[in-house]
Every structure is written in C-alpha cells, then in structure tokens.
PDB file of N, CA and C in Angstrom:
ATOM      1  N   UNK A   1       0.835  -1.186   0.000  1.00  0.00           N
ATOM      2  CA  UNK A   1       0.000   0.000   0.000  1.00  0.00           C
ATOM      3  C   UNK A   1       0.879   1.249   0.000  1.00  0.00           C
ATOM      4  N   UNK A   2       0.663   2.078  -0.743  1.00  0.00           N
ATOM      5  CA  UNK A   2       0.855   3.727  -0.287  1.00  0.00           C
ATOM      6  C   UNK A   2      -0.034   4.136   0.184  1.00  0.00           C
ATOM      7  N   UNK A   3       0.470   5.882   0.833  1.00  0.00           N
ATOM      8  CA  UNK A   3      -0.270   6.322   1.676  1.00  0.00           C
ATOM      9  C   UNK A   3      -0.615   7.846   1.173  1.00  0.00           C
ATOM     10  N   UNK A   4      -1.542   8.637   1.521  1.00  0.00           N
ATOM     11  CA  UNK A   4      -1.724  10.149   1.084  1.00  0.00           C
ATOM     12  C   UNK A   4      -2.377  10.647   2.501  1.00  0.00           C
ATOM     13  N   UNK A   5      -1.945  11.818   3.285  1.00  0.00           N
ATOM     14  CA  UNK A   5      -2.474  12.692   4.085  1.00  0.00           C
ATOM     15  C   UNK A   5      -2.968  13.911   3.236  1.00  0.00           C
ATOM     16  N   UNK A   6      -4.100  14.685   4.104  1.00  0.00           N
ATOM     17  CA  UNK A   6      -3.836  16.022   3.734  1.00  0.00           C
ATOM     18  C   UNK A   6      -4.301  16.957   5.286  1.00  0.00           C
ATOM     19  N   UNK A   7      -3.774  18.101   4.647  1.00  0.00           N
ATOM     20  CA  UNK A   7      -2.845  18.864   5.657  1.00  0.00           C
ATOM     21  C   UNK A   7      -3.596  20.557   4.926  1.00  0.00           C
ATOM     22  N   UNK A   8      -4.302  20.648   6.051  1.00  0.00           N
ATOM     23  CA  UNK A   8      -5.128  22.450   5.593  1.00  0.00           C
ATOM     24  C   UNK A   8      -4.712  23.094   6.441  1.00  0.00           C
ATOM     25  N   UNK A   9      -3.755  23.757   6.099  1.00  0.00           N
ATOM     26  CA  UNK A   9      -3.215  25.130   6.856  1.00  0.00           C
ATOM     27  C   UNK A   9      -3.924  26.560   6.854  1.00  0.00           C
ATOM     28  N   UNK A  10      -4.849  26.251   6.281  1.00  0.00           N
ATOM     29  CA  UNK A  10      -5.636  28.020   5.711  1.00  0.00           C
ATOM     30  C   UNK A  10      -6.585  27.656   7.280  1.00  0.00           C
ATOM     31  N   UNK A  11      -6.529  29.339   7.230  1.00  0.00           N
ATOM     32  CA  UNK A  11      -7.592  29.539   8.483  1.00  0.00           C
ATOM     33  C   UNK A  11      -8.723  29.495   8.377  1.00  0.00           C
ATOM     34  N   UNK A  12      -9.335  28.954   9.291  1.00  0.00           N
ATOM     35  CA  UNK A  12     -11.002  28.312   9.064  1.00  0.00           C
ATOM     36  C   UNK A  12     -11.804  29.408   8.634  1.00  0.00           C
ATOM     37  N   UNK A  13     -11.596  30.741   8.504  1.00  0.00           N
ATOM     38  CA  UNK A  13     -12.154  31.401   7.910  1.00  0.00           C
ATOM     39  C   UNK A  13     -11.970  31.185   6.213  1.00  0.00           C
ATOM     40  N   UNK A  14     -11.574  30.241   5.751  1.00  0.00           N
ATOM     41  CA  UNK A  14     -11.446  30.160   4.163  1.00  0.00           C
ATOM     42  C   UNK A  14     -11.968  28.733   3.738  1.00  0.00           C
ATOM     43  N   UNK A  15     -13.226  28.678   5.063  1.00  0.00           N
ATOM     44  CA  UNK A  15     -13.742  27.110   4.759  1.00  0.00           C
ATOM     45  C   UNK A  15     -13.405  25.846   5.202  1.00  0.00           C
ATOM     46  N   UNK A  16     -13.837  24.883   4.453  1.00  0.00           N
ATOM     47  CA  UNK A  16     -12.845  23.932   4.753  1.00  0.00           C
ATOM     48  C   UNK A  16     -12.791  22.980   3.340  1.00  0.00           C
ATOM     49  N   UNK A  17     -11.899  22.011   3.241  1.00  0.00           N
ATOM     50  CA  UNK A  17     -11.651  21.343   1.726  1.00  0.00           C
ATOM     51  C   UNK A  17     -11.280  19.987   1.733  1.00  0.00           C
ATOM     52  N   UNK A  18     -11.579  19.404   0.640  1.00  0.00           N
ATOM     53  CA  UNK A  18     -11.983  17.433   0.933  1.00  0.00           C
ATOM     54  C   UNK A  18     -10.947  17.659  -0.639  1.00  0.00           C
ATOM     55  N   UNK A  19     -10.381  16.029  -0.642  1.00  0.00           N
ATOM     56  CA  UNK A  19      -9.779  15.590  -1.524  1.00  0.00           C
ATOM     57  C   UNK A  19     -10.766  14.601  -2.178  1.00  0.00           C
ATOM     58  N   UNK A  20     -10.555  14.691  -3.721  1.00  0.00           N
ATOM     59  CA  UNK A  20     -11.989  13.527  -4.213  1.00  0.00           C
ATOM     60  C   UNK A  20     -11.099  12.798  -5.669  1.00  0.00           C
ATOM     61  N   UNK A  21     -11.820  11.915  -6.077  1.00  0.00           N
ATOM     62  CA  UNK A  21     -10.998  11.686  -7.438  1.00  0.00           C
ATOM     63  C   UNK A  21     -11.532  12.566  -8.803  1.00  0.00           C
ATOM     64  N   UNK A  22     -10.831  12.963  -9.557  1.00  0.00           N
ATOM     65  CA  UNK A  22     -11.241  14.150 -10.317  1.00  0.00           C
ATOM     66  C   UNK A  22     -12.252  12.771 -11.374  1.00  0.00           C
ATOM     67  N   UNK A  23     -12.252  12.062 -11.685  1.00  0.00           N
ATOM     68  CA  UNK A  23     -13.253  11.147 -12.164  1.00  0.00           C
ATOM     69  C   UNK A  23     -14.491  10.980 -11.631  1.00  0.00           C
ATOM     70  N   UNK A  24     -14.757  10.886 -10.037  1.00  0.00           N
ATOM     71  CA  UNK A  24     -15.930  11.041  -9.368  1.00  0.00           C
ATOM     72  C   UNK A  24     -15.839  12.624  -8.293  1.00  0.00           C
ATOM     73  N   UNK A  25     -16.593  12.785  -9.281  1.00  0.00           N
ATOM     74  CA  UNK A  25     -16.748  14.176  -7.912  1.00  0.00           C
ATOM     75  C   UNK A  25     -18.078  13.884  -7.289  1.00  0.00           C
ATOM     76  N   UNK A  26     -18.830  13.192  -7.578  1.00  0.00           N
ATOM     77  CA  UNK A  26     -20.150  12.700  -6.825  1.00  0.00           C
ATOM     78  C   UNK A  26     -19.995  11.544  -5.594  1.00  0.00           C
ATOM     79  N   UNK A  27     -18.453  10.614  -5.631  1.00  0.00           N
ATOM     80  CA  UNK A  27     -18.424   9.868  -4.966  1.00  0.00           C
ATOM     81  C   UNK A  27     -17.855  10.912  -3.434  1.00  0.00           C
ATOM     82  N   UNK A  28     -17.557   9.403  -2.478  1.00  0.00           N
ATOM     83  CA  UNK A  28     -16.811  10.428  -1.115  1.00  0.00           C
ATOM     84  C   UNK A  28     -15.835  10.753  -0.966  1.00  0.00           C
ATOM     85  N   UNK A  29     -15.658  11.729  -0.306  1.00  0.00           N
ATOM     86  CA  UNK A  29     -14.244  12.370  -0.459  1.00  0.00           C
ATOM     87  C   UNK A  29     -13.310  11.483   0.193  1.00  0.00           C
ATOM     88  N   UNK A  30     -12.043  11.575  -0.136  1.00  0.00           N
ATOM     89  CA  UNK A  30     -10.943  10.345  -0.214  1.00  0.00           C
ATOM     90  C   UNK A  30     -10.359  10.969   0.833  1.00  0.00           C
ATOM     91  N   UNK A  31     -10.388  12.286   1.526  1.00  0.00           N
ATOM     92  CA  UNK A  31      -9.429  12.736   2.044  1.00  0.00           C
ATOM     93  C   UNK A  31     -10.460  13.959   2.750  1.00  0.00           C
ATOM     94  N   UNK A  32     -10.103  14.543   4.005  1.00  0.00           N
ATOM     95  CA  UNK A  32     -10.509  16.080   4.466  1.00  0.00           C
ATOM     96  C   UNK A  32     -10.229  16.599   5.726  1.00  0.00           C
ATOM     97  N   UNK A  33      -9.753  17.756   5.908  1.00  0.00           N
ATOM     98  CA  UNK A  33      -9.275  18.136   6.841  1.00  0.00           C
ATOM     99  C   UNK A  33      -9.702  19.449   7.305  1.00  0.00           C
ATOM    100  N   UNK A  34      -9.091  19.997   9.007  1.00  0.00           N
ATOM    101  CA  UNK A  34     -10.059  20.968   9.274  1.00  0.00           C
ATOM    102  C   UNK A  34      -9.211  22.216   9.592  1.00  0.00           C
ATOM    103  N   UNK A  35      -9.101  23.352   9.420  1.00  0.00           N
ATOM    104  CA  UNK A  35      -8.144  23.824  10.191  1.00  0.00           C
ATOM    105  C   UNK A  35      -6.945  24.099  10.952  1.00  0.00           C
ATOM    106  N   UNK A  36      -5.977  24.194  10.184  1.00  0.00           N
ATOM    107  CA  UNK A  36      -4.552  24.089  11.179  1.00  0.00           C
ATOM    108  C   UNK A  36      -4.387  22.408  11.552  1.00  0.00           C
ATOM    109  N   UNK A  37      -4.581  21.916  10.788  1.00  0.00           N
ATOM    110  CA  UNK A  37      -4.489  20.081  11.302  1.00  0.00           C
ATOM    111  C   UNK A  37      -4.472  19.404   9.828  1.00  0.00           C
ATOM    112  N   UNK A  38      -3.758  18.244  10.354  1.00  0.00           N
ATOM    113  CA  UNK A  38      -3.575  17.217   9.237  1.00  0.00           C
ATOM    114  C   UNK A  38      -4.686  15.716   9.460  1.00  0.00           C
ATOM    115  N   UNK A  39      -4.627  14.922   8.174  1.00  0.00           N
ATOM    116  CA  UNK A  39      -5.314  13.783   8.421  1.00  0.00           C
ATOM    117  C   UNK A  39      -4.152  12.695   8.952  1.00  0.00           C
ATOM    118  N   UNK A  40      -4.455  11.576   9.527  1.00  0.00           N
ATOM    119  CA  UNK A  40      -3.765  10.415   9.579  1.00  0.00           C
ATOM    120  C   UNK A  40      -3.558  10.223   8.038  1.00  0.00           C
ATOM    121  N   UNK A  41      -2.845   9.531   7.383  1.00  0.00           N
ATOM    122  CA  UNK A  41      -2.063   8.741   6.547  1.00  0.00           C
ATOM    123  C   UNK A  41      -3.214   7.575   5.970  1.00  0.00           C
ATOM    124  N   UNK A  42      -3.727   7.705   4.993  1.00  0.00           N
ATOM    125  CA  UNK A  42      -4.589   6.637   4.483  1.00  0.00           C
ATOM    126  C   UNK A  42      -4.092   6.158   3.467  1.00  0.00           C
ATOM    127  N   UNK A  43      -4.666   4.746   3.378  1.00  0.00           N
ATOM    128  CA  UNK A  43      -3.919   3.722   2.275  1.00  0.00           C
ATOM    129  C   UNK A  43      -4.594   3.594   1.562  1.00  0.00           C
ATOM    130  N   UNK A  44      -3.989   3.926   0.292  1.00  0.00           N
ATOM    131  CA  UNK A  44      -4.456   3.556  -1.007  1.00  0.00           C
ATOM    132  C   UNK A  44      -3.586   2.471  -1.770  1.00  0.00           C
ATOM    133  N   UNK A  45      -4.278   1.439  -2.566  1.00  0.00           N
ATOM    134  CA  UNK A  45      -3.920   0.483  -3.405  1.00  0.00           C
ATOM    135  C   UNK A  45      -2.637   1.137  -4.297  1.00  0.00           C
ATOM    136  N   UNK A  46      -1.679   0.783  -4.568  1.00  0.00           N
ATOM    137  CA  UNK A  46      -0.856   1.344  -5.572  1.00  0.00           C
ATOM    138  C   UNK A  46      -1.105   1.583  -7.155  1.00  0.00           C
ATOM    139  N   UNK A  47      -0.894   1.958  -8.176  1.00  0.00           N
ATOM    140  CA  UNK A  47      -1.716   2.598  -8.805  1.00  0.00           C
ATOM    141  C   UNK A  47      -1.706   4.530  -9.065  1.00  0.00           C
ATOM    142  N   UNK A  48      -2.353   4.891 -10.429  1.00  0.00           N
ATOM    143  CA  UNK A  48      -1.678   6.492 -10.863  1.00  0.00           C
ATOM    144  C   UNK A  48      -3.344   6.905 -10.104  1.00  0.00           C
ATOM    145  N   UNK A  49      -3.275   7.916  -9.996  1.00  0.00           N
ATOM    146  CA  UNK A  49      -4.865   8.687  -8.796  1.00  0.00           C
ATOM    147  C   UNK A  49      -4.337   9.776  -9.464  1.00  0.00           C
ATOM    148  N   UNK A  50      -5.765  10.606 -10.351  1.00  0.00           N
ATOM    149  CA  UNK A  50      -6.074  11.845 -10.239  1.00  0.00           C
ATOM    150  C   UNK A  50      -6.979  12.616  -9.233  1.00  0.00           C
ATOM    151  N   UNK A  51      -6.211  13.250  -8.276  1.00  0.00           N
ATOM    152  CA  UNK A  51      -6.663  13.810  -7.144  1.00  0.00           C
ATOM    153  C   UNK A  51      -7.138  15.333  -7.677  1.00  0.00           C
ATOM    154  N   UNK A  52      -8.615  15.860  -6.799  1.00  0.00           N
ATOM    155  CA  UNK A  52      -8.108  17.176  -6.700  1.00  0.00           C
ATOM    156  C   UNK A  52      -8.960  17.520  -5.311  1.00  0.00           C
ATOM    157  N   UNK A  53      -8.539  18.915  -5.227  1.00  0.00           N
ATOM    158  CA  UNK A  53      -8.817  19.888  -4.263  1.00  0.00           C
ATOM    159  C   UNK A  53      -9.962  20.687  -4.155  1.00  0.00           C
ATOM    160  N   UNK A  54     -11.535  20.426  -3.333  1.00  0.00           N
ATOM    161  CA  UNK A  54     -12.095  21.017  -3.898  1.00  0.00           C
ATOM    162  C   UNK A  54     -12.898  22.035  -2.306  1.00  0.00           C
ATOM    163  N   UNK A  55     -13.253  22.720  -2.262  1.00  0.00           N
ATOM    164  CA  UNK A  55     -13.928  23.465  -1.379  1.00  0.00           C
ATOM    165  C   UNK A  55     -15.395  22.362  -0.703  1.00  0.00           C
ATOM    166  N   UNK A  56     -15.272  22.334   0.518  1.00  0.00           N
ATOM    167  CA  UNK A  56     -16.005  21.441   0.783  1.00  0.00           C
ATOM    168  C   UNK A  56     -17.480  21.531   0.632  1.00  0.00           C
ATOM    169  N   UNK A  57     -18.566  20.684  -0.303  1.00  0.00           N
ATOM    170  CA  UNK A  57     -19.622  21.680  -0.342  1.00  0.00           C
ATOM    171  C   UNK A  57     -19.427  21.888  -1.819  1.00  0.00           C
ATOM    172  N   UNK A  58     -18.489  22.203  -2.915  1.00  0.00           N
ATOM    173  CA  UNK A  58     -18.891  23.079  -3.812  1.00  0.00           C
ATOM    174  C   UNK A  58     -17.458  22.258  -4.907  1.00  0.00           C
ATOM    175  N   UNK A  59     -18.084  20.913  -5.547  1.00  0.00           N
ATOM    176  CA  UNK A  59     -17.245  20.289  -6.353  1.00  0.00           C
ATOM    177  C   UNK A  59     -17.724  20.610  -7.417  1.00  0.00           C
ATOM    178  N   UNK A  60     -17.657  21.790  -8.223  1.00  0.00           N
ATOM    179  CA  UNK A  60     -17.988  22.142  -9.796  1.00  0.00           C
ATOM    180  C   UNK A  60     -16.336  22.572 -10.013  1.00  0.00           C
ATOM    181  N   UNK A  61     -16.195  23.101  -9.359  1.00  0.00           N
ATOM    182  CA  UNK A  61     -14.363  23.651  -9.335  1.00  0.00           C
ATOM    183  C   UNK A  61     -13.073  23.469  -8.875  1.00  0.00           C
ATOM    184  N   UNK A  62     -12.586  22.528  -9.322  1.00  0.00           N
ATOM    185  CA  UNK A  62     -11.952  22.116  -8.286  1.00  0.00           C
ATOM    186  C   UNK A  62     -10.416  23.152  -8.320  1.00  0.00           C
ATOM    187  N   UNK A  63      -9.974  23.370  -6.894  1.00  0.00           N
ATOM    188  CA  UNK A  63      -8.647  24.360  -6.998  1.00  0.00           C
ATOM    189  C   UNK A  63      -7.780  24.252  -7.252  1.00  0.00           C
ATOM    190  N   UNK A  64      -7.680  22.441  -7.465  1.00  0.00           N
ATOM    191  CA  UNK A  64      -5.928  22.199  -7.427  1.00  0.00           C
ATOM    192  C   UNK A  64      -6.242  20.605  -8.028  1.00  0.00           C
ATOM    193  N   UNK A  65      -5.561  20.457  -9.124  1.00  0.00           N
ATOM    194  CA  UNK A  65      -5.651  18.719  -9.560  1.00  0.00           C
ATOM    195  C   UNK A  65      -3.890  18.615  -9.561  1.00  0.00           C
ATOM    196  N   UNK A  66      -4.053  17.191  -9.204  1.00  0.00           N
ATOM    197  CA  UNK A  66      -2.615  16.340  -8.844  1.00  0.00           C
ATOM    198  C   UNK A  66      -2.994  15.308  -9.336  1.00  0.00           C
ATOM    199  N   UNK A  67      -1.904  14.389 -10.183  1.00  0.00           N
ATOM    200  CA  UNK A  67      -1.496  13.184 -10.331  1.00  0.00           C
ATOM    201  C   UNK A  67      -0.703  12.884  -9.783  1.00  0.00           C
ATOM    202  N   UNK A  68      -0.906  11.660  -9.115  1.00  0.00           N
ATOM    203  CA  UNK A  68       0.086  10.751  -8.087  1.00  0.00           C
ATOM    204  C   UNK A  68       0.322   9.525  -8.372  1.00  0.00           C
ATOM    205  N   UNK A  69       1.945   9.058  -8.657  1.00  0.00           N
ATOM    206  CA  UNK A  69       1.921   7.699  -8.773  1.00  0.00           C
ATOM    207  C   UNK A  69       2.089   7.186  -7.454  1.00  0.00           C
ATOM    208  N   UNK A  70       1.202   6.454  -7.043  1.00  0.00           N
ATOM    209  CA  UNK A  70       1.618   5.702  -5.451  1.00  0.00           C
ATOM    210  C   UNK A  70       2.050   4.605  -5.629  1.00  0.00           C
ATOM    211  N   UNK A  71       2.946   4.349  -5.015  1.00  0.00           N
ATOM    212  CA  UNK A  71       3.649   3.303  -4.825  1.00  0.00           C
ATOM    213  C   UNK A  71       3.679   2.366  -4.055  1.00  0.00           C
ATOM    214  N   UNK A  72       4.175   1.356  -3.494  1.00  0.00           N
ATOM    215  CA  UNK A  72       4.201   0.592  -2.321  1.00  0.00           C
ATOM    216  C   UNK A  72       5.707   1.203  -1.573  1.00  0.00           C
ATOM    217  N   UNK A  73       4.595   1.936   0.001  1.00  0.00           N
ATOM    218  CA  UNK A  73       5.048   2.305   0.556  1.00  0.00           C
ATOM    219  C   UNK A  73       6.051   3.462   0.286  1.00  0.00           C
ATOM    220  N   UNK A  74       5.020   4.083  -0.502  1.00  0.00           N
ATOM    221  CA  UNK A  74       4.923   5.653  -0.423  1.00  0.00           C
ATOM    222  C   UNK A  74       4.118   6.579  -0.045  1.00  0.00           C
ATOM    223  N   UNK A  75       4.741   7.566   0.678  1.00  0.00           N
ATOM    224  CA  UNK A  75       4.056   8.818   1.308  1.00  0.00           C
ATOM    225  C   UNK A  75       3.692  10.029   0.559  1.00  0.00           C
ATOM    226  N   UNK A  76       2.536  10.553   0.654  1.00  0.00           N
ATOM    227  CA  UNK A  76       2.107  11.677  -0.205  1.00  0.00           C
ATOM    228  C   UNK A  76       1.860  12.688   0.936  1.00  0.00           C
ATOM    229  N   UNK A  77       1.925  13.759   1.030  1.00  0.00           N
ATOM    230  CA  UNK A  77       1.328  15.035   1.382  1.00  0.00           C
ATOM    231  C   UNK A  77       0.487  15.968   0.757  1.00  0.00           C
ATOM    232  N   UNK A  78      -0.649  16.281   0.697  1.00  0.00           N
ATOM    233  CA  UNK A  78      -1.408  17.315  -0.137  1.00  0.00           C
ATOM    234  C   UNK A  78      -1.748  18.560   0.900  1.00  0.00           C
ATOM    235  N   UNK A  79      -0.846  19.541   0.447  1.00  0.00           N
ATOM    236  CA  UNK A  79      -1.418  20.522   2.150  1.00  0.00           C
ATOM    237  C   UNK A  79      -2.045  22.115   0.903  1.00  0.00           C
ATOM    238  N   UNK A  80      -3.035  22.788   1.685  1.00  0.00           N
ATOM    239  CA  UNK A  80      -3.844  23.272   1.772  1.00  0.00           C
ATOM    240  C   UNK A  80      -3.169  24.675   2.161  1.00  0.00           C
ATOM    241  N   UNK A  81      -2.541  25.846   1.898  1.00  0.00           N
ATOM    242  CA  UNK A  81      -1.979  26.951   2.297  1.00  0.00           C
ATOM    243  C   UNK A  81      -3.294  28.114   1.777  1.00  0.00           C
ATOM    244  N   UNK A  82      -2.720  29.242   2.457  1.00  0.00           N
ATOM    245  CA  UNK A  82      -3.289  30.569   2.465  1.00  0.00           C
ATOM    246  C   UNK A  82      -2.558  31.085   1.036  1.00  0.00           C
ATOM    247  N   UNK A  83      -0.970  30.738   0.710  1.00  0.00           N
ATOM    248  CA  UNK A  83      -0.444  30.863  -0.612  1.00  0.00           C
ATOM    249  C   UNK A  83      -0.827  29.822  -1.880  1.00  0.00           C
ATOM    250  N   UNK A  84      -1.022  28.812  -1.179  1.00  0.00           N
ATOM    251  CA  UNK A  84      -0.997  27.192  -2.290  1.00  0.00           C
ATOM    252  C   UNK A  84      -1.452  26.233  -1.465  1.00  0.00           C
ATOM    253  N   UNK A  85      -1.814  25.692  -2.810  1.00  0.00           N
ATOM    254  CA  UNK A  85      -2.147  24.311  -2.342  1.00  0.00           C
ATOM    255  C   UNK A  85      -1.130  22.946  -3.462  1.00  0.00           C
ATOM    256  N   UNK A  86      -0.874  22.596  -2.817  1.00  0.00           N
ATOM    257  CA  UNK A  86       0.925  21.692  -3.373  1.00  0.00           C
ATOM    258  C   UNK A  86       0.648  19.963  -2.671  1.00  0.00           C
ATOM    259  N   UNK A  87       1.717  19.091  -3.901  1.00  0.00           N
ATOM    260  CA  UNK A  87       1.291  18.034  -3.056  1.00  0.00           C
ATOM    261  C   UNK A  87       2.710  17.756  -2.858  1.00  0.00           C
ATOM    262  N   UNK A  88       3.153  17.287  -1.832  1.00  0.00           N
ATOM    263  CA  UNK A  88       4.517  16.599  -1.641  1.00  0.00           C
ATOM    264  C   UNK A  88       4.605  15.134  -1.576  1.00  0.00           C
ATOM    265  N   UNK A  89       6.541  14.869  -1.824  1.00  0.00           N
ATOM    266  CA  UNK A  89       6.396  13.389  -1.391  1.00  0.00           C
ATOM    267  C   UNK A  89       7.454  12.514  -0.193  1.00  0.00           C
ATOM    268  N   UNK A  90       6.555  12.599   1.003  1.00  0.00           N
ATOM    269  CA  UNK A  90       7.224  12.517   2.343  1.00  0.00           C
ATOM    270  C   UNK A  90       7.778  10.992   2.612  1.00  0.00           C
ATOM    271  N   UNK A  91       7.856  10.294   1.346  1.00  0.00           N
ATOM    272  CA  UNK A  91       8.202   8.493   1.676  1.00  0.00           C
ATOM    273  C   UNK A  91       9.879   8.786   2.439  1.00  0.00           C
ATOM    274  N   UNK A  92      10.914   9.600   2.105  1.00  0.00           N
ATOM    275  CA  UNK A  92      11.559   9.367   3.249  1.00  0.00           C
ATOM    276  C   UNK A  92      11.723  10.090   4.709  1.00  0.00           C
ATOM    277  N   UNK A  93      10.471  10.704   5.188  1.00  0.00           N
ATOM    278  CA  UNK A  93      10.683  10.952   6.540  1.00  0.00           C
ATOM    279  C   UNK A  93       9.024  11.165   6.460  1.00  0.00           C
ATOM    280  N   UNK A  94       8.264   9.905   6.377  1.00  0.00           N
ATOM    281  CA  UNK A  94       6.604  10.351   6.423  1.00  0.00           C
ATOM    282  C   UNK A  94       6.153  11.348   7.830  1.00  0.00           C
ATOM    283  N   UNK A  95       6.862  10.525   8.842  1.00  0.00           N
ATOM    284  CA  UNK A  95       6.319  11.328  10.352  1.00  0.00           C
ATOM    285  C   UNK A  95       6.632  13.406   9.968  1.00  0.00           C
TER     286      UNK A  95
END
C-alpha cells in the first residue's frame, strides 16, 4: 500500500476542503481536513490517482488537480496553504 495525508493550513475562515478523485466528484471524499491540522495517513492500493482539491460543499471547481503515482510504501502530502495548495512526497521521513 501507499499512503496520502492532507494537511489544511488556511484559516477556518477560508472554509474547509476534501480531496476527491477528479473522475468522481459525486463519490466520497478520499481525504478532508479541518483547520490548522492534518489527516492520519490513508492507504491507497498502488496505482496512478487523479486527485483534486475542492472546497467542501462546492465540487464544480476544483482548486488544485494532482497526479500521483503511489507506490508501495509511499508517502504523499497534499497541504492546503493561504499561498498554495501543493502536493509533496514525504516516503523518506513520512512522520
């Protein structure tokens, strides 16, 4: 398995935002976080994922699309800024 967190640093005054697959935006969000906080580390099957970023509430637009190849036993980061929203890749120091 690989893994993907995400990580919303914007202040709760700018909402809040779920990760979904840009193929289903009707399904559940894969990912979401609240304020100044990160998610635990969830496992996904290995395999390419078009991710995106969407305002929670309001998937016509999404803010930010990422492709990710996950790997076995790889770490993703998708964090959520007041500047950006960026995905990183934390497989050598996940903590």
């Amino acid at each position: 398995m690989g893994y993907i967190r995400f990580w919303d640093m914007a202040p709760a005054t700018n909402g809040s935002f779920e990760v979904c697959k840009v193929d289903d935006k009707s399904g559940p969000s894969l990912l979401s976080g609240t304020a100044y906080q990160y998610s635990s580390y969830i496992a996904f099957p290995p395999g390419a994922y078009r991710l995106a970023v969407y305002k929670k509430g309001n998937r016509d637009t999404a803010l930010k699309t990422f492709s990710l190849d996950v790997k076995p036993e790889t770490f993703f980061t998708i964090i959520v800024s007041p500047q950006a929203i960026e995905a990183f890749v934390d497989t050598n120091d996940p903590k």
